[in-house]
Every structure is written in structure tokens, then in C-alpha cells.
C-alpha atoms as a PDB file:
ATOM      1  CA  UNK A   1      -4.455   1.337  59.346  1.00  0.00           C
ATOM      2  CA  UNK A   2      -2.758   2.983  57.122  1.00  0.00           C
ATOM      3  CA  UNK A   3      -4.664   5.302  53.849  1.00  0.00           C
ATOM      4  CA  UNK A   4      -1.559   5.707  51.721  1.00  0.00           C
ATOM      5  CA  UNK A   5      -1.619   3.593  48.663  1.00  0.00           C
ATOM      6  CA  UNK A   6       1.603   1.234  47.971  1.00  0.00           C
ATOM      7  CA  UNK A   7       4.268   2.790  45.216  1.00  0.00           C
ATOM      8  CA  UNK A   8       3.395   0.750  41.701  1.00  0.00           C
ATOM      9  CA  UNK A   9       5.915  -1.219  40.331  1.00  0.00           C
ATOM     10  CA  UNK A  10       5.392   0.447  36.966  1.00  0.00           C
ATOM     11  CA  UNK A  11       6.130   4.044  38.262  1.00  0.00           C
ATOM     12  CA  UNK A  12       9.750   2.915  38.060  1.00  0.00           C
ATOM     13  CA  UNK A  13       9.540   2.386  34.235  1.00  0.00           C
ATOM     14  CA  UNK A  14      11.435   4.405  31.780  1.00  0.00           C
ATOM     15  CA  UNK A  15       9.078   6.164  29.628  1.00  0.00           C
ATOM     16  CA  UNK A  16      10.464   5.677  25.652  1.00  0.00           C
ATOM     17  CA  UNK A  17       9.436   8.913  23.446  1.00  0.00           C
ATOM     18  CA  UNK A  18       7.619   8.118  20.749  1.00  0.00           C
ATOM     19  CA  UNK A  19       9.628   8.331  17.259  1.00  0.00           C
ATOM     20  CA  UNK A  20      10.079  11.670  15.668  1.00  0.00           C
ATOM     21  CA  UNK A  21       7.756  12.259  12.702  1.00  0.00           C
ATOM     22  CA  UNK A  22       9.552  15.249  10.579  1.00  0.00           C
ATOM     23  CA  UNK A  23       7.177  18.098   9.948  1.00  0.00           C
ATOM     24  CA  UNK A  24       7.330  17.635   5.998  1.00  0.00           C
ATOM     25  CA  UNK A  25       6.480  13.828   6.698  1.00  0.00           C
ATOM     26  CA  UNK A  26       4.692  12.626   2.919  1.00  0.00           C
ATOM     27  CA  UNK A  27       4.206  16.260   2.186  1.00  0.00           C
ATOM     28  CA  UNK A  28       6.383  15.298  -1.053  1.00  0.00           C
ATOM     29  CA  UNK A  29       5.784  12.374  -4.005  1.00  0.00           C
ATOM     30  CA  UNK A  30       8.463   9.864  -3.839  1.00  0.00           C
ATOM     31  CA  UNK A  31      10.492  10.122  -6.857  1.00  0.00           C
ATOM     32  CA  UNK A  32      11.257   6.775  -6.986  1.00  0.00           C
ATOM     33  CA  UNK A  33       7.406   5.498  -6.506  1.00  0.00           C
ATOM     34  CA  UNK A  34       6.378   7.855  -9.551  1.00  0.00           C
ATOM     35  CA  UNK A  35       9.313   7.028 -11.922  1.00  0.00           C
ATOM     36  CA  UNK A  36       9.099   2.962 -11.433  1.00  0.00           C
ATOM     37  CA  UNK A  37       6.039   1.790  -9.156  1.00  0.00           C
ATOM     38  CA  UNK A  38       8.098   0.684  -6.406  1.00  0.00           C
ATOM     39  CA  UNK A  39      10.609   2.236  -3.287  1.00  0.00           C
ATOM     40  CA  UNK A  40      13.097   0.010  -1.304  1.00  0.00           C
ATOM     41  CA  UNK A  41      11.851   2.024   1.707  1.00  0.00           C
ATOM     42  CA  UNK A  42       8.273   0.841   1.426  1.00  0.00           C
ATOM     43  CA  UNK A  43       6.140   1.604   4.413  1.00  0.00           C
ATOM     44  CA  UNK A  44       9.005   3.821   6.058  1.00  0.00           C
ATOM     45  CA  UNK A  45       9.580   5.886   3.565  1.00  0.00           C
ATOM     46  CA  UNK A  46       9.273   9.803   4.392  1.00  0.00           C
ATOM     47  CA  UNK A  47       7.637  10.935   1.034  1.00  0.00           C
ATOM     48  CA  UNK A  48       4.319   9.768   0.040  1.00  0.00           C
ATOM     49  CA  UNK A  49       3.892   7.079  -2.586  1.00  0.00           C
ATOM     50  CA  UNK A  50       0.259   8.057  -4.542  1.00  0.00           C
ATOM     51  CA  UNK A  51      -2.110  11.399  -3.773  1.00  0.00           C
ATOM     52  CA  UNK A  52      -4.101   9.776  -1.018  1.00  0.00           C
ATOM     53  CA  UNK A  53      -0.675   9.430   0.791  1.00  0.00           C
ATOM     54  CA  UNK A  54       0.141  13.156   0.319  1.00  0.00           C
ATOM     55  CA  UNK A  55      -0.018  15.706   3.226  1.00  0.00           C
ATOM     56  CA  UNK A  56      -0.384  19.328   3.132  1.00  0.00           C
ATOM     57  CA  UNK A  57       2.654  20.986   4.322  1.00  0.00           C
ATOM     58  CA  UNK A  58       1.674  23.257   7.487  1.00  0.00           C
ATOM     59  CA  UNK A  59       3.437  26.704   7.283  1.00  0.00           C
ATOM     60  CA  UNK A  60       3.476  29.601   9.814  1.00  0.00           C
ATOM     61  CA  UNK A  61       0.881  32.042   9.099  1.00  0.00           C
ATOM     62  CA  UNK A  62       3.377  34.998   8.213  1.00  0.00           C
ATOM     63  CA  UNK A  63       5.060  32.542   5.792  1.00  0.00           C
ATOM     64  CA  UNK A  64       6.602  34.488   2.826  1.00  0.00           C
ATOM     65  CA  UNK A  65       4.127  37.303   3.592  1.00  0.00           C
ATOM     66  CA  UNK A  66       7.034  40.423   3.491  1.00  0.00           C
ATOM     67  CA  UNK A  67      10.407  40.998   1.272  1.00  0.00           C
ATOM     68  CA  UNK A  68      13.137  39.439   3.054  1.00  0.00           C
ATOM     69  CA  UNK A  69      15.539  42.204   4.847  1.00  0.00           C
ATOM     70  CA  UNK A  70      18.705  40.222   3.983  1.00  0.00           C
ATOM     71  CA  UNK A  71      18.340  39.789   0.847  1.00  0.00           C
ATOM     72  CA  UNK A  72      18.033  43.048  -0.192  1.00  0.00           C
ATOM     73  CA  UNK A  73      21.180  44.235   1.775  1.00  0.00           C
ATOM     74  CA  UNK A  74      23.525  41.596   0.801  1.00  0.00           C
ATOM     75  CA  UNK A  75      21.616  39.942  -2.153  1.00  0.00           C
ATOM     76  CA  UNK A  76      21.007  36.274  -0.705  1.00  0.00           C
ATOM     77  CA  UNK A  77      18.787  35.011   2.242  1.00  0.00           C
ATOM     78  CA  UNK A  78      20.733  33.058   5.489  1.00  0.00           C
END
């Protein structure tokens, strides 16, 4: 008798990622929302419609934290 174990069927699936979520996903009121109540986007829209939709935006820790170099040489940031 044999101990391997027969190949699933399912291993042969394709795998679909999952959609991409932007990182500033609802970290921003919809202008639209505020101004008139309503968004033609409703549920898919990427800014959030109220506060208790509203994320906080997630920034790397040395963030703004120094002058930057370019702008001082040439007078504008990249």
C-alpha cells in the first residue's frame, strides 16, 4: 500500500489577490458627502462619508522630522 496522499483537485486553482485597498483609504471626508448628504460612489467610495468612517492616516515614524535637503539647494522638494 501506498502512504502518499492523492494531489487535490483544488491545488490546481488560481489563487485571485485580494483587491488593493490604497493606504489613505477614508483617511479623508468626502467632499461631496459633506457639501450635499449624498456620493454617487456610495459604499465604494475611497474617502469616508461621516467621522465614524474616518481613518487615521499611518505615516513613517521619521515623517517630516528633518529640513528637507532639496529644498534648500534648489528651493522645491522632488
Amino acid at each position: 500500500t501506498s502512504l502518499a496522499s492523492p494531489v487535490s483537485s483544488s491545488s490546481s486553482r488560481q489563487l485571485v489577490p485580494p483587491p488593493h485597498i490604497s493606504s489613505r483609504y477614508k483617511t479623508e471626508l468626502c467632499r461631496t458627502f459633506e457639501e450635499s448628504g449624498t456620493c454617487k460612489y456610495g459604499a465604494k467610495c475611497q474617502f469616508a462619508h461621516g467621522l465614524d468612517e474616518l481613518r487615521g492616516l499611518s505615516r513613517h515614524p521619521k515623517y517630516k522630522t528633518e529640513p528637507c535637503r532639496t529644498f534648500h539647494t534648489i528651493g522645491f522638494c522632488p
